[in-house]
PDB file of N, CA and C in Angstrom:
ATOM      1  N   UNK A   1       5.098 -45.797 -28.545  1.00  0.00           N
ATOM      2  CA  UNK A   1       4.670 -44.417 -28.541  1.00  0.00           C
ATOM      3  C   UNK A   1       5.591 -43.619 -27.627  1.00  0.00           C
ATOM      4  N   UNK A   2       6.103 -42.727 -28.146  1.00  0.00           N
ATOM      5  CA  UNK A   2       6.625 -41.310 -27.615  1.00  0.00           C
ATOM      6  C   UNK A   2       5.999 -40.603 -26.783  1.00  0.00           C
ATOM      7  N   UNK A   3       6.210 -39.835 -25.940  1.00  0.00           N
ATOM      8  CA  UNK A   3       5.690 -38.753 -25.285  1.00  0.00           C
ATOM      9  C   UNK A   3       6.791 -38.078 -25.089  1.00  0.00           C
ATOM     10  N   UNK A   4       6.819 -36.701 -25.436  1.00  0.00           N
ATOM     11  CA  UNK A   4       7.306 -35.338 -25.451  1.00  0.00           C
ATOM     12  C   UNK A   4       6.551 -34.404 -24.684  1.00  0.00           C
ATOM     13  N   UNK A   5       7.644 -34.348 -23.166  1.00  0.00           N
ATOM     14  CA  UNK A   5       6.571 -33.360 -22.372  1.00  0.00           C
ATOM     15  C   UNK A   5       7.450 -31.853 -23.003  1.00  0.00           C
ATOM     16  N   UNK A   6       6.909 -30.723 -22.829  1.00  0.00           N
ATOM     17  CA  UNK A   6       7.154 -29.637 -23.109  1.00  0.00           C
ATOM     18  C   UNK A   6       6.849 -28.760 -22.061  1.00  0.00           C
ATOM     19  N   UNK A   7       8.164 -27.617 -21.693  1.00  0.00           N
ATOM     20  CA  UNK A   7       7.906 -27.346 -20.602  1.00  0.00           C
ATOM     21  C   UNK A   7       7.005 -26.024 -20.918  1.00  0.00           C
ATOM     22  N   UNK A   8       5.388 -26.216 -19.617  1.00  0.00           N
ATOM     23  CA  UNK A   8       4.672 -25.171 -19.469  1.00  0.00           C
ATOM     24  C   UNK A   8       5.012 -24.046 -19.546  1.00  0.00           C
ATOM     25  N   UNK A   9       4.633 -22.925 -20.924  1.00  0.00           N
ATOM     26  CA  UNK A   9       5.068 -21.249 -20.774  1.00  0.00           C
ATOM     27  C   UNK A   9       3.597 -20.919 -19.475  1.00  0.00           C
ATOM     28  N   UNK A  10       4.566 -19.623 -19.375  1.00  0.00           N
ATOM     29  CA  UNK A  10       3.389 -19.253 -18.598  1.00  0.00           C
ATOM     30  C   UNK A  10       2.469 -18.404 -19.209  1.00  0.00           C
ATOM     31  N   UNK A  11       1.317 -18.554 -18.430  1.00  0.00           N
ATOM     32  CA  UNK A  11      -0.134 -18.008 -19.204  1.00  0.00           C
ATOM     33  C   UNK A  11      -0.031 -16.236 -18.883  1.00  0.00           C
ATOM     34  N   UNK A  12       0.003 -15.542 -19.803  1.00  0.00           N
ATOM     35  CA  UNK A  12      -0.716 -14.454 -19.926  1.00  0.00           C
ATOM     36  C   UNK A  12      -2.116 -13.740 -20.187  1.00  0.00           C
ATOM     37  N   UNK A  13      -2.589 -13.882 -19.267  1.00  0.00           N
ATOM     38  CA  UNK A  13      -4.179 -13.388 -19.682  1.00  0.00           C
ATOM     39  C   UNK A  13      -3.956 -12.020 -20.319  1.00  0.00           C
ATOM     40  N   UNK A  14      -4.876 -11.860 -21.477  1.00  0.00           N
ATOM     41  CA  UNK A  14      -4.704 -10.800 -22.314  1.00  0.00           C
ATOM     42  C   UNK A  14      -5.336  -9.554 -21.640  1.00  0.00           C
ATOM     43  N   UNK A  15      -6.491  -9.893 -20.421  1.00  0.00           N
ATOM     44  CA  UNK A  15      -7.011  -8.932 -19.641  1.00  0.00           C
ATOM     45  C   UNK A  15      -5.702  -7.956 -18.649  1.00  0.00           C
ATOM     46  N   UNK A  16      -4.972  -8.596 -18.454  1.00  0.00           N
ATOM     47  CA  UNK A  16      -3.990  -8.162 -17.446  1.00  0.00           C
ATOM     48  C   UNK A  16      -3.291  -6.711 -18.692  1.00  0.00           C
ATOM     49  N   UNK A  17      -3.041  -7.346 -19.739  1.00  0.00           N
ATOM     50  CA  UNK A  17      -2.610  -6.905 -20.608  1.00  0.00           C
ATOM     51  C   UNK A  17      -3.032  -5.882 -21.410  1.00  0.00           C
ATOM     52  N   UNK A  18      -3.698  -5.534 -22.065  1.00  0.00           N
ATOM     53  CA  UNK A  18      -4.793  -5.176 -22.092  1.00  0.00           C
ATOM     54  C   UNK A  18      -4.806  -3.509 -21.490  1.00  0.00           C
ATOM     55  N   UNK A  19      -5.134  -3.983 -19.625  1.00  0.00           N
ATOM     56  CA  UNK A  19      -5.289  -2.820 -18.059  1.00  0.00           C
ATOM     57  C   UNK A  19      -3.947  -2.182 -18.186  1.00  0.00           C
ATOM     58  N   UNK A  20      -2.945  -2.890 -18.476  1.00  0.00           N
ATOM     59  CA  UNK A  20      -1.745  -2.055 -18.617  1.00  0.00           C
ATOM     60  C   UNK A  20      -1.215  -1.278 -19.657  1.00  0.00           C
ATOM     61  N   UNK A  21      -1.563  -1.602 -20.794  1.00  0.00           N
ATOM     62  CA  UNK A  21      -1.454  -0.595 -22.072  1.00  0.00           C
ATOM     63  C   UNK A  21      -2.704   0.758 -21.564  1.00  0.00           C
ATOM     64  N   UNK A  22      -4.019   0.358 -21.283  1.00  0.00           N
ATOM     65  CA  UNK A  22      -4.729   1.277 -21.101  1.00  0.00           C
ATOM     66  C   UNK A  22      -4.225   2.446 -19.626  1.00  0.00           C
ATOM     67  N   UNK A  23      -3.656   1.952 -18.872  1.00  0.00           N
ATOM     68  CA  UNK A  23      -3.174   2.560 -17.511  1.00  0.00           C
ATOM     69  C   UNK A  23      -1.659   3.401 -18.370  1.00  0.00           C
ATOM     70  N   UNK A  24      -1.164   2.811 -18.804  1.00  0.00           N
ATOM     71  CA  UNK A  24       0.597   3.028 -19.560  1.00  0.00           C
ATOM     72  C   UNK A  24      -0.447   4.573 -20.796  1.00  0.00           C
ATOM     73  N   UNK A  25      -1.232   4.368 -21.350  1.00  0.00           N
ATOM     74  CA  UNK A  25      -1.629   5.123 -22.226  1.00  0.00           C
ATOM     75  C   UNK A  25      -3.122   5.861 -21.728  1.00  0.00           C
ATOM     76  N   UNK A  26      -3.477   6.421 -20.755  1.00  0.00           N
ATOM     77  CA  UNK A  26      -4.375   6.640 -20.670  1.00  0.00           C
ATOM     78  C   UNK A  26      -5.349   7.648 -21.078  1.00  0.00           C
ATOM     79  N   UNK A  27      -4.217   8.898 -21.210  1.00  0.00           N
ATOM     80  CA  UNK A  27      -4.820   9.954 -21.619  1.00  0.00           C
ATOM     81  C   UNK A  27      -5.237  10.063 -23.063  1.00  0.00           C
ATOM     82  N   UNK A  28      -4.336   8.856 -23.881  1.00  0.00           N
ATOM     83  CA  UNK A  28      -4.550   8.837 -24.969  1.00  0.00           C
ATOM     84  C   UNK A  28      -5.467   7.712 -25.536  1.00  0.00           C
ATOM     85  N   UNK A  29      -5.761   6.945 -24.617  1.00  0.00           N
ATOM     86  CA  UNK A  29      -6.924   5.943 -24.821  1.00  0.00           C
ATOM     87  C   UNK A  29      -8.134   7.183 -24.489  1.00  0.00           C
ATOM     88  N   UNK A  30      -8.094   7.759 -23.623  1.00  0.00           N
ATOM     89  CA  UNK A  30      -9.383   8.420 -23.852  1.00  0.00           C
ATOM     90  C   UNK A  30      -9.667   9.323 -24.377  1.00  0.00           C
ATOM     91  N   UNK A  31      -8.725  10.145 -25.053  1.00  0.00           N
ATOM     92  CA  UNK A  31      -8.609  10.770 -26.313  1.00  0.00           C
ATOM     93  C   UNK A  31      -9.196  10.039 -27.164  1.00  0.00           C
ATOM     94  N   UNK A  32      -8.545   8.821 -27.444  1.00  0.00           N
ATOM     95  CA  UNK A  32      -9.063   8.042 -29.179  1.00  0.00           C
ATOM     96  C   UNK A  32     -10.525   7.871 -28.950  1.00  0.00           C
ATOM     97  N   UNK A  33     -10.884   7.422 -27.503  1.00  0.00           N
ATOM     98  CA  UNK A  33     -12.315   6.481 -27.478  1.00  0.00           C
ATOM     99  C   UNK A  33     -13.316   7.373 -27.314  1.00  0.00           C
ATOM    100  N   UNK A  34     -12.847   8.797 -26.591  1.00  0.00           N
ATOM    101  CA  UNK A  34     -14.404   9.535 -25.496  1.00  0.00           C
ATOM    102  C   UNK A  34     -13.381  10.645 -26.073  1.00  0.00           C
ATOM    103  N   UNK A  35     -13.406  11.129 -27.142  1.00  0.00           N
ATOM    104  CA  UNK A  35     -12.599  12.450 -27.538  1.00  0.00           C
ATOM    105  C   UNK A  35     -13.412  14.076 -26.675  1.00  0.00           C
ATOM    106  N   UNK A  36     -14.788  13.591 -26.665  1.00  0.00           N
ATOM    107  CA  UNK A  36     -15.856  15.074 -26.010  1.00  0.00           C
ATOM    108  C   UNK A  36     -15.463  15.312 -24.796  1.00  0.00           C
ATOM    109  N   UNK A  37     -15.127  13.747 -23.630  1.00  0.00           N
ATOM    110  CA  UNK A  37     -14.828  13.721 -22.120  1.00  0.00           C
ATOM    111  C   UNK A  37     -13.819  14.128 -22.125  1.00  0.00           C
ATOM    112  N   UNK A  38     -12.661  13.802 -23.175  1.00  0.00           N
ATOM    113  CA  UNK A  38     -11.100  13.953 -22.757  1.00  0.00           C
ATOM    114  C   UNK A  38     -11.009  15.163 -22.906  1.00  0.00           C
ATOM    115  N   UNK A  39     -11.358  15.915 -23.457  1.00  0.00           N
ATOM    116  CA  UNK A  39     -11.152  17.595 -23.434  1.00  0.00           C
ATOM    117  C   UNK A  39     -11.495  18.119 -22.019  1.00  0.00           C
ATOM    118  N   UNK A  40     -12.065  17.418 -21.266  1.00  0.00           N
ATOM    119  CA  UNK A  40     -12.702  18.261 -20.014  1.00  0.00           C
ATOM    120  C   UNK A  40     -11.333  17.948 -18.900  1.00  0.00           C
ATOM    121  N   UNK A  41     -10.574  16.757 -19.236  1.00  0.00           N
ATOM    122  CA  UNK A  41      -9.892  15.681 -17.944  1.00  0.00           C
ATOM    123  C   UNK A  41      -8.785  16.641 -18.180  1.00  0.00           C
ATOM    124  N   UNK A  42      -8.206  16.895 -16.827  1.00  0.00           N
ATOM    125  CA  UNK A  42      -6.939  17.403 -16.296  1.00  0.00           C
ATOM    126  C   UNK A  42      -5.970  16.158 -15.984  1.00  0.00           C
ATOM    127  N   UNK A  43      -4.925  15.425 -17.111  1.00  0.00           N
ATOM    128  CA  UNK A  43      -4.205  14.206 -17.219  1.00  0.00           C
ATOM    129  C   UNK A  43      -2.868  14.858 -16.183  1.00  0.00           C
ATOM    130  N   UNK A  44      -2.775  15.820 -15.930  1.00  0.00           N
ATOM    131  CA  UNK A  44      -1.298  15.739 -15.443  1.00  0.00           C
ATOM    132  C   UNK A  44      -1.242  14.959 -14.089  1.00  0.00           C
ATOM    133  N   UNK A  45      -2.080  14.884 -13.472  1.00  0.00           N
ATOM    134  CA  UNK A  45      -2.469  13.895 -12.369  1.00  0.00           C
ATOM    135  C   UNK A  45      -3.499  12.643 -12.034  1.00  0.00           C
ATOM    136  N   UNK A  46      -2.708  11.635 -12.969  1.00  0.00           N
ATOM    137  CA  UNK A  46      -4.463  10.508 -12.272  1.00  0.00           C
ATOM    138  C   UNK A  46      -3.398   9.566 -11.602  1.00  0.00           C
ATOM    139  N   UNK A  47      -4.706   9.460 -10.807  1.00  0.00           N
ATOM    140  CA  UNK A  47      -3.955   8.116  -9.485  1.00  0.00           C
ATOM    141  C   UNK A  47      -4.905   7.010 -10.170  1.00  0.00           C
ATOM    142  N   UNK A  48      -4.420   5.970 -10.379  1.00  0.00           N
ATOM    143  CA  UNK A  48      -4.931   4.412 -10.367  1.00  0.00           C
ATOM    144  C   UNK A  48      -5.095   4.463  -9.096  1.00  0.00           C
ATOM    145  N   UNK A  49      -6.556   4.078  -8.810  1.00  0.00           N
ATOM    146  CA  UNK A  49      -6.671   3.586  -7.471  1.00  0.00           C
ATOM    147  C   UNK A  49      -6.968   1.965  -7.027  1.00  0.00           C
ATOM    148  N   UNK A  50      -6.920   1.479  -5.695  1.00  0.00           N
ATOM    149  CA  UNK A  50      -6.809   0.385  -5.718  1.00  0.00           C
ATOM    150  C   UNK A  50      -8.103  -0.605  -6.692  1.00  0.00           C
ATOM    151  N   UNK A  51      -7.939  -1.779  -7.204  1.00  0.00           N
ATOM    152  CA  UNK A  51      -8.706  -2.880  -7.898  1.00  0.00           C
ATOM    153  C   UNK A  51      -9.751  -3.150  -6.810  1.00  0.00           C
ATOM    154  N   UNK A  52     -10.679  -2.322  -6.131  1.00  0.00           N
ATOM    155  CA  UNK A  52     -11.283  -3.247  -4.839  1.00  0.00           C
ATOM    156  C   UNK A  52     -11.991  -4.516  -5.759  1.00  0.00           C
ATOM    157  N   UNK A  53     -12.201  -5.266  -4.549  1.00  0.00           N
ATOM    158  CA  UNK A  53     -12.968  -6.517  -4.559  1.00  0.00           C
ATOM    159  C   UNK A  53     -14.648  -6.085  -4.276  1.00  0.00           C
ATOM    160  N   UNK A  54     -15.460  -6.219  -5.072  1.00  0.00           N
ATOM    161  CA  UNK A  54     -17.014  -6.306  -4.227  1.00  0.00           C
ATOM    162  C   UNK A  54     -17.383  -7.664  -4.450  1.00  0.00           C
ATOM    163  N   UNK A  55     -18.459  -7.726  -3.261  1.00  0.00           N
ATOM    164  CA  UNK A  55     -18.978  -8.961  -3.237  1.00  0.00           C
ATOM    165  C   UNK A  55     -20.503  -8.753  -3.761  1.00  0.00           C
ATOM    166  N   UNK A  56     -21.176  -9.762  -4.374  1.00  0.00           N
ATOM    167  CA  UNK A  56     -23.127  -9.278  -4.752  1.00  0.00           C
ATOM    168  C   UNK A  56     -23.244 -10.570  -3.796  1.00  0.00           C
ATOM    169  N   UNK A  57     -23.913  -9.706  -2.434  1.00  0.00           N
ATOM    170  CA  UNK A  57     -24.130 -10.707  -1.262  1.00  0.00           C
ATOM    171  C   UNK A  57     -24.804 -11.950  -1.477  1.00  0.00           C
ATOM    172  N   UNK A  58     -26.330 -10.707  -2.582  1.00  0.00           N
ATOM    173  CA  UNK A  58     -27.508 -11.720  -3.078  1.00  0.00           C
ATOM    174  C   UNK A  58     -26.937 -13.267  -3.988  1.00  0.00           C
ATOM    175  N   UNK A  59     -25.810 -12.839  -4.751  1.00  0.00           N
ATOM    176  CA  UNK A  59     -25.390 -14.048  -5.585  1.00  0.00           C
ATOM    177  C   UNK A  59     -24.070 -14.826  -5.381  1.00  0.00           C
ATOM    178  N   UNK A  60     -23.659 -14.423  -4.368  1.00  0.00           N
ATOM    179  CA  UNK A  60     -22.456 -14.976  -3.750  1.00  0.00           C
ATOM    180  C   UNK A  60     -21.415 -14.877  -4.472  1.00  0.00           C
ATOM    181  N   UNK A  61     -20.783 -13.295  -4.976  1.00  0.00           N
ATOM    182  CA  UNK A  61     -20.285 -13.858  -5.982  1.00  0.00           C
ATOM    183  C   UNK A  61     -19.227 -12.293  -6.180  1.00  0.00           C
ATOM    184  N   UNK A  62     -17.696 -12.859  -6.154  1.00  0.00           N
ATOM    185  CA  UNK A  62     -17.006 -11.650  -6.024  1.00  0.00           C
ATOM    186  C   UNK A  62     -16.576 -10.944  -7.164  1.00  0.00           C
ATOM    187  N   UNK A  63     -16.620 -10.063  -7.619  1.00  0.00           N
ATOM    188  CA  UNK A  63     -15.942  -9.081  -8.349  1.00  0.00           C
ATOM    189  C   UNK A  63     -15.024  -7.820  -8.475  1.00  0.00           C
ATOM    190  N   UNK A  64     -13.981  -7.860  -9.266  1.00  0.00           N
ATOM    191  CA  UNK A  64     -12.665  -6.724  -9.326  1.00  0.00           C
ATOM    192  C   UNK A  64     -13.023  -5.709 -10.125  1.00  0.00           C
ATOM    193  N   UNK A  65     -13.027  -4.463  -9.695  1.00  0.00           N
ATOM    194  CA  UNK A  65     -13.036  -3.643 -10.949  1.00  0.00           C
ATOM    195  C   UNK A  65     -11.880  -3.853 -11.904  1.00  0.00           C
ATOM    196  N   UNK A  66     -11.926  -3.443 -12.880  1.00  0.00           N
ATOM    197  CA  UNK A  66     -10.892  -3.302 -13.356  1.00  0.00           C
ATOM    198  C   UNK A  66      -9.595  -2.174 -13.676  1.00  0.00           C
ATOM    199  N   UNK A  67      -9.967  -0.880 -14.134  1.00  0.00           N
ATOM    200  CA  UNK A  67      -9.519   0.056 -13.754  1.00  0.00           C
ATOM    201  C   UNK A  67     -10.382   1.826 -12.905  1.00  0.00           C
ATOM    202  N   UNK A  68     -10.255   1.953 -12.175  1.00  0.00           N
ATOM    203  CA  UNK A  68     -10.550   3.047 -11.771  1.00  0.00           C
ATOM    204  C   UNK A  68      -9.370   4.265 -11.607  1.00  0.00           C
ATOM    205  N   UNK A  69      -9.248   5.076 -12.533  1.00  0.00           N
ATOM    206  CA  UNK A  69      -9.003   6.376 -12.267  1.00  0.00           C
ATOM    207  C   UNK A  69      -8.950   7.489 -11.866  1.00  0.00           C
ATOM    208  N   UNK A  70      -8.531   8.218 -10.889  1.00  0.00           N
ATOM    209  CA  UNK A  70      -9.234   9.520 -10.068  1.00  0.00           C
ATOM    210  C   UNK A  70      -8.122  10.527 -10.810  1.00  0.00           C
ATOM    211  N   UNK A  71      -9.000  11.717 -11.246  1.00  0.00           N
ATOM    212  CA  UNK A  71      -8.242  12.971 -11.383  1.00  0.00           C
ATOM    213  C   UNK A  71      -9.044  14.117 -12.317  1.00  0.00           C
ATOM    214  N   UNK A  72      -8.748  15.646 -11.989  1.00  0.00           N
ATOM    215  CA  UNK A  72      -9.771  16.684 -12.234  1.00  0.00           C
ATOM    216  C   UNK A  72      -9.863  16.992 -13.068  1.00  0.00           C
ATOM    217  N   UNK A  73     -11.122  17.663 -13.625  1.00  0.00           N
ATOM    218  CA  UNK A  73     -11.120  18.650 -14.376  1.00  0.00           C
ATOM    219  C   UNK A  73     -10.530  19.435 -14.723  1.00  0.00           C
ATOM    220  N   UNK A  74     -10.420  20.419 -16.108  1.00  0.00           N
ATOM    221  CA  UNK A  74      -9.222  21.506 -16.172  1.00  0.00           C
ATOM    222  C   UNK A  74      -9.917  22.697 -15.624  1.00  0.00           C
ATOM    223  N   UNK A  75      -9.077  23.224 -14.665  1.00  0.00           N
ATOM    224  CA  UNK A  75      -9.579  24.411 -14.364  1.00  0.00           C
ATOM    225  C   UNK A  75     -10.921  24.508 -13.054  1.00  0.00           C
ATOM    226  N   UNK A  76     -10.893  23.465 -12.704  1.00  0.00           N
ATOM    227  CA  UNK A  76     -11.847  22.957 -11.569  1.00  0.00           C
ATOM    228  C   UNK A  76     -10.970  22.310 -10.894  1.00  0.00           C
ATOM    229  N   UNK A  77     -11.744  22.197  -9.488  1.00  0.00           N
ATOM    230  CA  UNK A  77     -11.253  21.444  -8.369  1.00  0.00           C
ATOM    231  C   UNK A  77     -11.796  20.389  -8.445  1.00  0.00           C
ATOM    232  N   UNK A  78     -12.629  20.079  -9.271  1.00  0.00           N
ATOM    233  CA  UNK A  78     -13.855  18.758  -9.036  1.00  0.00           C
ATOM    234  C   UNK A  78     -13.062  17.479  -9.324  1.00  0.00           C
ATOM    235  N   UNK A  79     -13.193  16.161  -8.419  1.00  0.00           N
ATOM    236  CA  UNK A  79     -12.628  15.042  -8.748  1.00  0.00           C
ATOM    237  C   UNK A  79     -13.520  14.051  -9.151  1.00  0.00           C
ATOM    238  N   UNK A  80     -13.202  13.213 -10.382  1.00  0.00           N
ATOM    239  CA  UNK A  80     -13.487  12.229 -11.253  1.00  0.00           C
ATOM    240  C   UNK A  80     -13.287  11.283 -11.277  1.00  0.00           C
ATOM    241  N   UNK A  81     -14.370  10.083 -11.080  1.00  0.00           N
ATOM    242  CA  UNK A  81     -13.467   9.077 -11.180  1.00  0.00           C
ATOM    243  C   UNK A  81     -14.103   8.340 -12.158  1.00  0.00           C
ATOM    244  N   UNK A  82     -12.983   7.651 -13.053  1.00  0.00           N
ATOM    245  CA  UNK A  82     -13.562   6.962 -14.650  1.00  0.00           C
ATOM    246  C   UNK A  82     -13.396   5.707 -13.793  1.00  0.00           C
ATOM    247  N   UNK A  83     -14.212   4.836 -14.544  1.00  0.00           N
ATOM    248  CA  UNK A  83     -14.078   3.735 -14.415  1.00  0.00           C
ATOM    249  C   UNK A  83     -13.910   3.057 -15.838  1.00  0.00           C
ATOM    250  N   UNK A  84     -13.288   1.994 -15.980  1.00  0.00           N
ATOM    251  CA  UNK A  84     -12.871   1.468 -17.508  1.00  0.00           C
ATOM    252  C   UNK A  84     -13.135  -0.607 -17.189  1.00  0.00           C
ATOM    253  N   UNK A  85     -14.027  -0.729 -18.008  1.00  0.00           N
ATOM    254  CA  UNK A  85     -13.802  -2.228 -17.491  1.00  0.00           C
ATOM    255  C   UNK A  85     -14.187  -3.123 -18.881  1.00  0.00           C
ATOM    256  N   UNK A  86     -13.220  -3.067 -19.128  1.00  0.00           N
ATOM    257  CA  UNK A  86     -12.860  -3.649 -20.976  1.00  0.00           C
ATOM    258  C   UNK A  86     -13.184  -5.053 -20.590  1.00  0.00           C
ATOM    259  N   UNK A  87     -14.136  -5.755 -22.068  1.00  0.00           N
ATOM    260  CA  UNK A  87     -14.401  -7.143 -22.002  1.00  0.00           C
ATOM    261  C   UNK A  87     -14.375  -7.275 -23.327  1.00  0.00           C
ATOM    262  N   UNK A  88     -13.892  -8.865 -23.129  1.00  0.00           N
ATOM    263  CA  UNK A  88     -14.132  -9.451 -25.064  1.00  0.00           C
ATOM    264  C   UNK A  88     -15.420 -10.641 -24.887  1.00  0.00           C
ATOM    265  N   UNK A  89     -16.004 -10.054 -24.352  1.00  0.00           N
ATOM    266  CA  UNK A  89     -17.599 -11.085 -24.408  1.00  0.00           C
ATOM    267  C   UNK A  89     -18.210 -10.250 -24.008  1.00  0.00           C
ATOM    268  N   UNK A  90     -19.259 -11.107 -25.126  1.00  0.00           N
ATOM    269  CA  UNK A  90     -20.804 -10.731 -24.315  1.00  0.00           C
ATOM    270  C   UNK A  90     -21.441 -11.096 -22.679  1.00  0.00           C
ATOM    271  N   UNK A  91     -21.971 -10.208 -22.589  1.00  0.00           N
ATOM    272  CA  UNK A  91     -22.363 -10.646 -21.049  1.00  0.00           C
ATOM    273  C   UNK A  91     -24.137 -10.156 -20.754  1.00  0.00           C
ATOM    274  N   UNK A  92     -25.168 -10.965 -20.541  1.00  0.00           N
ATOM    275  CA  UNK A  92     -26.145 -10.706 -20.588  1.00  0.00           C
ATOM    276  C   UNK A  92     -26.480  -9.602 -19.470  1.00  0.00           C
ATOM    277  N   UNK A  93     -26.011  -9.610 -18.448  1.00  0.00           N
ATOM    278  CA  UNK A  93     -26.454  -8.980 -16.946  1.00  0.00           C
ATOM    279  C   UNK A  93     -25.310  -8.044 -16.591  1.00  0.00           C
ATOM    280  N   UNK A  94     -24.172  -7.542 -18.061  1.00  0.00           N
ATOM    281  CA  UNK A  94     -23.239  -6.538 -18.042  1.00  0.00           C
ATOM    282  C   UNK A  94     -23.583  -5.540 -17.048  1.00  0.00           C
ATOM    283  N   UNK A  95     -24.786  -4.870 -17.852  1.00  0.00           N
ATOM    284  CA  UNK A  95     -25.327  -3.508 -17.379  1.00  0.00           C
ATOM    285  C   UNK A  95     -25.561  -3.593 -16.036  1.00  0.00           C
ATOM    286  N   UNK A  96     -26.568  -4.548 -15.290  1.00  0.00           N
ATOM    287  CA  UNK A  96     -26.606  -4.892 -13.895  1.00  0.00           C
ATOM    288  C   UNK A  96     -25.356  -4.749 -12.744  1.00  0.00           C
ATOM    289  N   UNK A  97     -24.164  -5.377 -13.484  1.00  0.00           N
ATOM    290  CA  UNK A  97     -23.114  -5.354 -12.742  1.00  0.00           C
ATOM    291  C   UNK A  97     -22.504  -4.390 -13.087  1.00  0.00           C
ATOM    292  N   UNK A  98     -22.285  -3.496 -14.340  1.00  0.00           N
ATOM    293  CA  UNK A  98     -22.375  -2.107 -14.036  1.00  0.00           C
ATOM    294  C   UNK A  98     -22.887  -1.072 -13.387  1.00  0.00           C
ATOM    295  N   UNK A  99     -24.033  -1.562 -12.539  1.00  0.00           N
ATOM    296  CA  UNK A  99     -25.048  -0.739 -11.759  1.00  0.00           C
ATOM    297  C   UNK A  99     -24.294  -0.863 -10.425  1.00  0.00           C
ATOM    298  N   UNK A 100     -23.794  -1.616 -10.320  1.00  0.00           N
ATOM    299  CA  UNK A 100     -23.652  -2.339  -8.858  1.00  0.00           C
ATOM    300  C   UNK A 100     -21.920  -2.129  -8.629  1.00  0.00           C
ATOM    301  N   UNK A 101     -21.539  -2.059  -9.328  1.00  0.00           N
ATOM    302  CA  UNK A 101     -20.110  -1.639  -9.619  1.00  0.00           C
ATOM    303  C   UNK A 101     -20.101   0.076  -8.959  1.00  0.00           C
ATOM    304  N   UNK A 102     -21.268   0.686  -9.854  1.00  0.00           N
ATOM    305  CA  UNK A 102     -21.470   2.114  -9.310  1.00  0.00           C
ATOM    306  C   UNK A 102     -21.687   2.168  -7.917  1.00  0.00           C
ATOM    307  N   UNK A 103     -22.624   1.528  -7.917  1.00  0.00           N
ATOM    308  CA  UNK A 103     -22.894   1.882  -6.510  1.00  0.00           C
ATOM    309  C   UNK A 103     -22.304   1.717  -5.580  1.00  0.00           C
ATOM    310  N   UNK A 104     -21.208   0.537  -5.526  1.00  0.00           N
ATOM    311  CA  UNK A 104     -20.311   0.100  -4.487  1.00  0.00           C
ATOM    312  C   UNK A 104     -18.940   1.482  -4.610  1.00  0.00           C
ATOM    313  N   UNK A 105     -18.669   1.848  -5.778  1.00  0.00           N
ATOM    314  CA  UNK A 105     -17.528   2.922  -5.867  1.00  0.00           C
ATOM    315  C   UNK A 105     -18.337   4.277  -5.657  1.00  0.00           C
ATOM    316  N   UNK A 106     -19.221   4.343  -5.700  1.00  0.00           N
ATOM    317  CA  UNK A 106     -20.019   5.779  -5.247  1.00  0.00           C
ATOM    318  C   UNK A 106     -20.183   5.923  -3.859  1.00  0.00           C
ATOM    319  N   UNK A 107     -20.590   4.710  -2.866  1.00  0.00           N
ATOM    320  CA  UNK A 107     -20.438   4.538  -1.819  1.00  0.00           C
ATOM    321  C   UNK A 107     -18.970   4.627  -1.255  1.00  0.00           C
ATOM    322  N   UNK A 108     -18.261   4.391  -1.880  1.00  0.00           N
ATOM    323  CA  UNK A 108     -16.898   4.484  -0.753  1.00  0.00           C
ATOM    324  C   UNK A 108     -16.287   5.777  -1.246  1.00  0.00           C
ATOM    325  N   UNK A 109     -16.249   5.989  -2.309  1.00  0.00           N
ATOM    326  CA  UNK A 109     -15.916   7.717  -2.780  1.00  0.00           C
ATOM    327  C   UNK A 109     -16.507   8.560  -2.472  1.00  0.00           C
ATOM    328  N   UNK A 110     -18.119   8.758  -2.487  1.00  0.00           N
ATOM    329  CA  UNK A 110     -18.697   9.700  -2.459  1.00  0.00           C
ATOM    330  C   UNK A 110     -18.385  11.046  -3.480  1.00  0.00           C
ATOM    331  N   UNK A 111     -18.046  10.625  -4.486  1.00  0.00           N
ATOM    332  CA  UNK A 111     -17.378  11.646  -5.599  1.00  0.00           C
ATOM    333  C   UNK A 111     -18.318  11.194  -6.964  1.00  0.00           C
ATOM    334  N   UNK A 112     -18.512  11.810  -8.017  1.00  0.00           N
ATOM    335  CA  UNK A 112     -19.144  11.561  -8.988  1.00  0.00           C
ATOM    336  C   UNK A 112     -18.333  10.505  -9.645  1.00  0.00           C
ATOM    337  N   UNK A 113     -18.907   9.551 -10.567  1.00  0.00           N
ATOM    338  CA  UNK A 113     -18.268   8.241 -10.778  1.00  0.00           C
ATOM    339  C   UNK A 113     -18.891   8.370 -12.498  1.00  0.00           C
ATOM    340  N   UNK A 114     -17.711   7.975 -13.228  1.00  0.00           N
ATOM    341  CA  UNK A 114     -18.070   8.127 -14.852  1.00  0.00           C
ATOM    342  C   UNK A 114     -17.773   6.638 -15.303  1.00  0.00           C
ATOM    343  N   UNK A 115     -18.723   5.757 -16.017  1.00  0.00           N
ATOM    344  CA  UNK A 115     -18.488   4.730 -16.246  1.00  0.00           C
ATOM    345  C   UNK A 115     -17.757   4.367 -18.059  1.00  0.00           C
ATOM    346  N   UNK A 116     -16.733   4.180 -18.805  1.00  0.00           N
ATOM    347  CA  UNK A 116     -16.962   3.740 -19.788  1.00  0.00           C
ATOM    348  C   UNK A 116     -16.385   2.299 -20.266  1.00  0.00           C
TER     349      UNK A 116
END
């Protein structure tokens, strides 16, 4: 018997992938997806802000957002921040950790927080 090792490609997670077409295209991802919101968003300025880490103390258990966006309204001063956190599964307790997601970025912003 033969063995043919083959050398390891490296792994691309499609999530990584994915955050960067949506960050690279953003104004126009939310054009295609939330066409009613994107009329309101002032695109000439969004900052990606950092990926924080939260922790759910109760479950020991860390989590990244995935993308958060800050930037205004047209014609307002008001700042926005989208949040975008694309999945290819189901997840029973999604919504929960969408709750908690809010609350941890509402707490350190103190700015209105838009989830889609």
């Amino acid at each position: 018997m033969q063995l043919i090792m083959e050398e390891k490609t490296e792994y691309l997670p499609h999530d990584r992938l994915f955050k960067e077409l949506i960050q690279t295209f953003f104004a126009e991802f939310m054009e295609a997806f939330f066409p009613e919101v994107a009329r309101w968003m002032d695109f000439s300025e969004v900052e990606f802000l950092q990926q924080d880490l939260f922790t759910d103390i109760t479950a020991g258990e860390q989590h990244r957002i995935d993308i958060l966006a800050k930037l205004k309204l047209k014609g307002e001063d008001t700042v926005v921040l989208i949040h975008v956190e694309p999945q290819s599964y189901y997840q029973m307790d999604f919504p929960e950790r969408m709750f908690i997601y809010y609350s941890r970025i509402y707490e350190k912003y103190r700015v209105c927080v838009k989830f889609y």
